[in-house]
Protein backbone atom coordinates (compact mmCIF):
# COMPACT_ATOMS: atom_id res chain seq x y z
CA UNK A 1 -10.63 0.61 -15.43
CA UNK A 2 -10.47 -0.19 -11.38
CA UNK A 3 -12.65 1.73 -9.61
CA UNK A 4 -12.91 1.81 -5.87
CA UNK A 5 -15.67 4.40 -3.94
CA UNK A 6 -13.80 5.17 -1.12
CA UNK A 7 -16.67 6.39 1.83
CA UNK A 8 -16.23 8.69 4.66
CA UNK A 9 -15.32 6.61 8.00
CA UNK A 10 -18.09 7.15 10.57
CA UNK A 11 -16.50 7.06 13.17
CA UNK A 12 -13.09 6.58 12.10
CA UNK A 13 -11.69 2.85 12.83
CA UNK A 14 -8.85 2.63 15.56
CA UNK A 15 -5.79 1.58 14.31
CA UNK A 16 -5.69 -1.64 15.87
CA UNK A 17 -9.29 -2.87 14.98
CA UNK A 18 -9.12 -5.46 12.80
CA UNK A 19 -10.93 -6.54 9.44
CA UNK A 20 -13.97 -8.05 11.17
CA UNK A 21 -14.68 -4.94 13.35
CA UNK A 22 -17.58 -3.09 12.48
CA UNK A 23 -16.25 0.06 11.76
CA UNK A 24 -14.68 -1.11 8.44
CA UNK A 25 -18.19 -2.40 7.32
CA UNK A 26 -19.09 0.23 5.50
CA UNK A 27 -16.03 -0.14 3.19
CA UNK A 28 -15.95 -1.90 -0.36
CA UNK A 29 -13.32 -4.42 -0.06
CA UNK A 30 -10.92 -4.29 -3.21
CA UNK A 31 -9.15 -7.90 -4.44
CA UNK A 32 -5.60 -7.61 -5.28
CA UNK A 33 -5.71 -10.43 -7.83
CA UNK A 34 -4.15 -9.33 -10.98
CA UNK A 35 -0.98 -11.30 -10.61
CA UNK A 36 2.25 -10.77 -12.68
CA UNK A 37 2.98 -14.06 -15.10
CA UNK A 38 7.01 -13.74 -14.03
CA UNK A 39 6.19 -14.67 -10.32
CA UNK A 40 5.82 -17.93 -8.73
CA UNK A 41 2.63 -20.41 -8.58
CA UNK A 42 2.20 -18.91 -5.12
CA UNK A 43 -0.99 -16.72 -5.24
CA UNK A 44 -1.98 -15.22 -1.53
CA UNK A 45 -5.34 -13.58 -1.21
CA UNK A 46 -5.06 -10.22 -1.12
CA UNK A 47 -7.72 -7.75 0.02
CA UNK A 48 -8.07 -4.24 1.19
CA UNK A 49 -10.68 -1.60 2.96
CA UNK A 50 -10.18 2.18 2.50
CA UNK A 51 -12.19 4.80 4.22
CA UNK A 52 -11.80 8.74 4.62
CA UNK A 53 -11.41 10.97 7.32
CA UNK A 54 -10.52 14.67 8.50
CA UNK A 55 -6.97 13.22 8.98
CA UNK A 56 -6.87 11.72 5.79
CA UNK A 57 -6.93 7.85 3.92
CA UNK A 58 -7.11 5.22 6.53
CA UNK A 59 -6.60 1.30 4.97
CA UNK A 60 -6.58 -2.17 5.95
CA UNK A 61 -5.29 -5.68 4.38
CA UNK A 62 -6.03 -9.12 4.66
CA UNK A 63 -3.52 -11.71 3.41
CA UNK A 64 -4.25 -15.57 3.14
CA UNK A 65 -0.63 -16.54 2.67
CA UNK A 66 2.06 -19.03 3.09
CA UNK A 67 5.97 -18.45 2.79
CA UNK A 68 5.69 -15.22 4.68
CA UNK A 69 8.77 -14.02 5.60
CA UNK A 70 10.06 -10.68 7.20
CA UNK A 71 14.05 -9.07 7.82
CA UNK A 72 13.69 -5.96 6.91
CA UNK A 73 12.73 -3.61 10.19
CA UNK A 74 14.00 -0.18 9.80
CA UNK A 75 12.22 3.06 7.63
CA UNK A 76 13.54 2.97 3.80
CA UNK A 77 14.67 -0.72 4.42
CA UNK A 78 14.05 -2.64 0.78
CA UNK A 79 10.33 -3.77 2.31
CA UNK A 80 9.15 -5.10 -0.91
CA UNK A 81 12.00 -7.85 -1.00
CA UNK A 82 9.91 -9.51 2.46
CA UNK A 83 5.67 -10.19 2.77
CA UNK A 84 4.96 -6.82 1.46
CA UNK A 85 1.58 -4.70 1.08
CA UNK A 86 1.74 -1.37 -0.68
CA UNK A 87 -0.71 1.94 -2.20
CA UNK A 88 0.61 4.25 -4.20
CA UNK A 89 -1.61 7.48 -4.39
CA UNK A 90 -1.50 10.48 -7.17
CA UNK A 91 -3.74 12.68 -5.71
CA UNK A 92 -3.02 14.77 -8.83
CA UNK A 93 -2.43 14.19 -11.78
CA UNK A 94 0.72 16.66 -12.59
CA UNK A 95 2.34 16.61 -9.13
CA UNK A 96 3.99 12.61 -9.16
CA UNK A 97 2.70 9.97 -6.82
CA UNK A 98 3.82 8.22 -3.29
CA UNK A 99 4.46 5.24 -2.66
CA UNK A 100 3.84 3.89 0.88
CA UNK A 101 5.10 0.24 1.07
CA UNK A 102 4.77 -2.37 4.28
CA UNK A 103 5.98 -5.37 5.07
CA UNK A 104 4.32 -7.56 7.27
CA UNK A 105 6.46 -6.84 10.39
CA UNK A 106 5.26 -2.60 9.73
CA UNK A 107 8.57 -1.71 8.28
CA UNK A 108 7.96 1.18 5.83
CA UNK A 109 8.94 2.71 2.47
CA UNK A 110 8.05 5.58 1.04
CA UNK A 111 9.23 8.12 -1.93
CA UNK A 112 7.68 11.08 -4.08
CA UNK A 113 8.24 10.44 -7.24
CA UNK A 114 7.70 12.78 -10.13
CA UNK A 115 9.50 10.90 -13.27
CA UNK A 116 9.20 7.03 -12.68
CA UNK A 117 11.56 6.20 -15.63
CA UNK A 118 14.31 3.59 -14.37
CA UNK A 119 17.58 4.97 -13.72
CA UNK A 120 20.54 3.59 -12.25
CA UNK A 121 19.94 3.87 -8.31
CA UNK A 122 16.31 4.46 -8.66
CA UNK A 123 14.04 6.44 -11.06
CA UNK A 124 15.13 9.51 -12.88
CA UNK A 125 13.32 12.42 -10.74
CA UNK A 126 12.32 10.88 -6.90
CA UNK A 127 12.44 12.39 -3.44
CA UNK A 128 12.84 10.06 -0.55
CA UNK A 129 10.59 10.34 2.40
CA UNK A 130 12.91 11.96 5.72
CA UNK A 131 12.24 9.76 8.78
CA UNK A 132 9.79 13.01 10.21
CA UNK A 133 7.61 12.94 7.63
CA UNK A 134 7.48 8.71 7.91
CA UNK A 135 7.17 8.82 11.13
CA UNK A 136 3.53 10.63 10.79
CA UNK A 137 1.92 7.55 8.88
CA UNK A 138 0.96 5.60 11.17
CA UNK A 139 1.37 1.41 10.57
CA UNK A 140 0.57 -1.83 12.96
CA UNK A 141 0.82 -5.33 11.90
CA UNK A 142 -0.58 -8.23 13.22
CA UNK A 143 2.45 -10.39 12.82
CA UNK A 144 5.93 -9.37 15.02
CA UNK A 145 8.61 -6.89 13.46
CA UNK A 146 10.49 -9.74 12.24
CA UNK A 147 9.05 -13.23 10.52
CA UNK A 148 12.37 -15.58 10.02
CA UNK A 149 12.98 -18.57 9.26
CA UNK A 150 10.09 -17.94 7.10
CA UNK A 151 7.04 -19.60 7.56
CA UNK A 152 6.20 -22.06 5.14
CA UNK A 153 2.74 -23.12 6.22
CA UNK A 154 -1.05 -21.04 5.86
CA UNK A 155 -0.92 -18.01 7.58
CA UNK A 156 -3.57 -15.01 7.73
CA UNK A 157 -1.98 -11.58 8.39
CA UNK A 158 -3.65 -7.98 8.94
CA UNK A 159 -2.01 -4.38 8.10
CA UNK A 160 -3.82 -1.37 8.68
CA UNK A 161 -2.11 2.03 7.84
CA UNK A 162 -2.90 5.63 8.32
CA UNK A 163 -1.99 8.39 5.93
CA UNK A 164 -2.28 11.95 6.80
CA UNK A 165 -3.60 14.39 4.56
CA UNK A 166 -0.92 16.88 5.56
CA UNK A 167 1.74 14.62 4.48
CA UNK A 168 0.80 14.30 1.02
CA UNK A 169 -0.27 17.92 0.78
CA UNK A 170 3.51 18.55 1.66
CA UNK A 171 4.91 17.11 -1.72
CA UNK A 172 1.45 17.69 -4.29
CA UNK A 173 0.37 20.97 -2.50
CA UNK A 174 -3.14 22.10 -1.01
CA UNK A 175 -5.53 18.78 -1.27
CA UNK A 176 -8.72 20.29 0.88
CA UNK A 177 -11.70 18.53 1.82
CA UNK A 178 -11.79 14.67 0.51
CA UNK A 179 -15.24 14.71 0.02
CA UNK A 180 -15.51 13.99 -4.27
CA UNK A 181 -12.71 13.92 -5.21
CA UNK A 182 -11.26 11.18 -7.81
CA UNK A 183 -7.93 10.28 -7.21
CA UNK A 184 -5.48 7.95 -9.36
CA UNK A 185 -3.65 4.77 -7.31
CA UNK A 186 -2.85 1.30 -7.35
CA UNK A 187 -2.41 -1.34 -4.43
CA UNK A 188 -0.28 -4.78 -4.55
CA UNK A 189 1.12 -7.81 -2.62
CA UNK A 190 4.70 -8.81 -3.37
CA UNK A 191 7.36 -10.96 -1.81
CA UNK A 192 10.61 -10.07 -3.91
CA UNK A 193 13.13 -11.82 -1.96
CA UNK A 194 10.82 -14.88 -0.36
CA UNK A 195 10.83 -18.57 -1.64
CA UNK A 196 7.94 -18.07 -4.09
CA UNK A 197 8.68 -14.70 -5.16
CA UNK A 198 4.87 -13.10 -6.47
CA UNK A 199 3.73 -9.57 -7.81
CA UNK A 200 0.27 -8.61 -7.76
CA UNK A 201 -1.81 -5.74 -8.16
CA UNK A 202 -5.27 -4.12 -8.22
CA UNK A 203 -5.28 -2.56 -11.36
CA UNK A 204 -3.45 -4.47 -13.87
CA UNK A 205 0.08 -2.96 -15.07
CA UNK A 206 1.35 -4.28 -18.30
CA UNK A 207 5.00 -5.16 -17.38
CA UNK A 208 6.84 -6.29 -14.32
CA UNK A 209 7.15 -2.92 -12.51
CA UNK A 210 4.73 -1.32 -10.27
CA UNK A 211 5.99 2.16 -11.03
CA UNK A 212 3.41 2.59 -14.05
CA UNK A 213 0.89 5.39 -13.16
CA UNK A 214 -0.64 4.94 -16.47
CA UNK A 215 -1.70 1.85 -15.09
CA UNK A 216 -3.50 3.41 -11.90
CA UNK A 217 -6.83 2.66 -10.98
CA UNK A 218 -9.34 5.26 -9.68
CA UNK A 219 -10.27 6.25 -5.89
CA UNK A 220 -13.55 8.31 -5.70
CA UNK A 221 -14.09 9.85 -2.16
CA UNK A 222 -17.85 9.75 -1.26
């Protein structure tokens, strides 16, 4: 199963250093390879750092892609229909998962969800995320808010993301201190709505849908 150690940031990478900088050195980088056979022939390379701190899971990703395009700008806008990154994160294993999905121009979406089966309008038991509570994970892009026409030709993009601690504890309860703790999640790269339409994730999932927690790999906090 996919196993990522995720180590304690020291000190913490700003949110606008990029994948080179040295304070993500000390993180394993994770591949985002296991692509979906119902997508395109388009393949981007996807890869992503995660560290720890007091404040809680700090990320970046690195795309080498091409048809990257971007529309959707506002919080709860359908992200994963443009260039899309996303984690979902079960810091426990009886209190659901989150879902924190970015396209490449830092539009978010995010939703608790505590029964993934498909339902009509979404999943059968799900809590969207209120703008306060998005507004405390904290997103920058390297490409602008919006990315149309799209762009047909090689193009590298960055995301790095912030999520508090405090934010998660609000829907799964009291986390305390990172430090060893083993948490299920998964990471992907989509494009639902783009020319070559692609799904990929870290840990496989066995169907077209990256709502599968059974699926999850494993973050261990140093």
């Amino acid at each position: 199963m996919s196993e990522c150690l995720v180590r304690r940031a020291a000190p913490p990478p700003a949110l606008e250093a990029g994948w080179d900088d040295p304070a993500w050195s000390r993180a394993e980088t994770i591949e985002i390879a296991s692509f979906r056979p119902e997508g395109s022939d388009h393949r981007p390379r996807t890869r992503t750092r995660l560290l720890y701190a007091d404040e809680g899971l700090l990320g970046i990703f690195r795309v080498e892609d091409r048809y990257v395009g971007c529309r959707h700008t506002r919080f709860q806008d359908p992200v994963y229909e443009d260039s899309c990154v996303e984690v979902f994160l079960q810091p426990k294993p009886d209190r659901g998962y989150l879902n924190f999905e970015m396209n490449c121009g830092g539009a978010l979406l995010s939703t608790h969800i505590t029964d993934p089966r498909r339902v009509p309008g979404g999943f059968a038991a799900f809590t969207r995320l209120p703008e306060e509570h998005g507004r405390q994970v904290r997103v920058r892009s390297s490409l602008p808010q919006v990315v149309e026409p799209e762009i047909e030709g090689p193009l590298e993009w960055e995301l790095s993301f912030v999520v508090p601690t405090a934010l998660l504890e609000s829907y799964v309860g009291p986390i305390g201190p990172l430090a060893g703790q083993r948490w299920r999640a998964n990471l992907y790269k989509c494009g639902d709505r783009t020319s070559h339409p692609h799904w990929a994730s870290w840990a496989p999932v066995d169907a077209l849908n990256f709502h599968l927690p059974h699926c999850f790999g494993w973050l261990s906090f140093e």
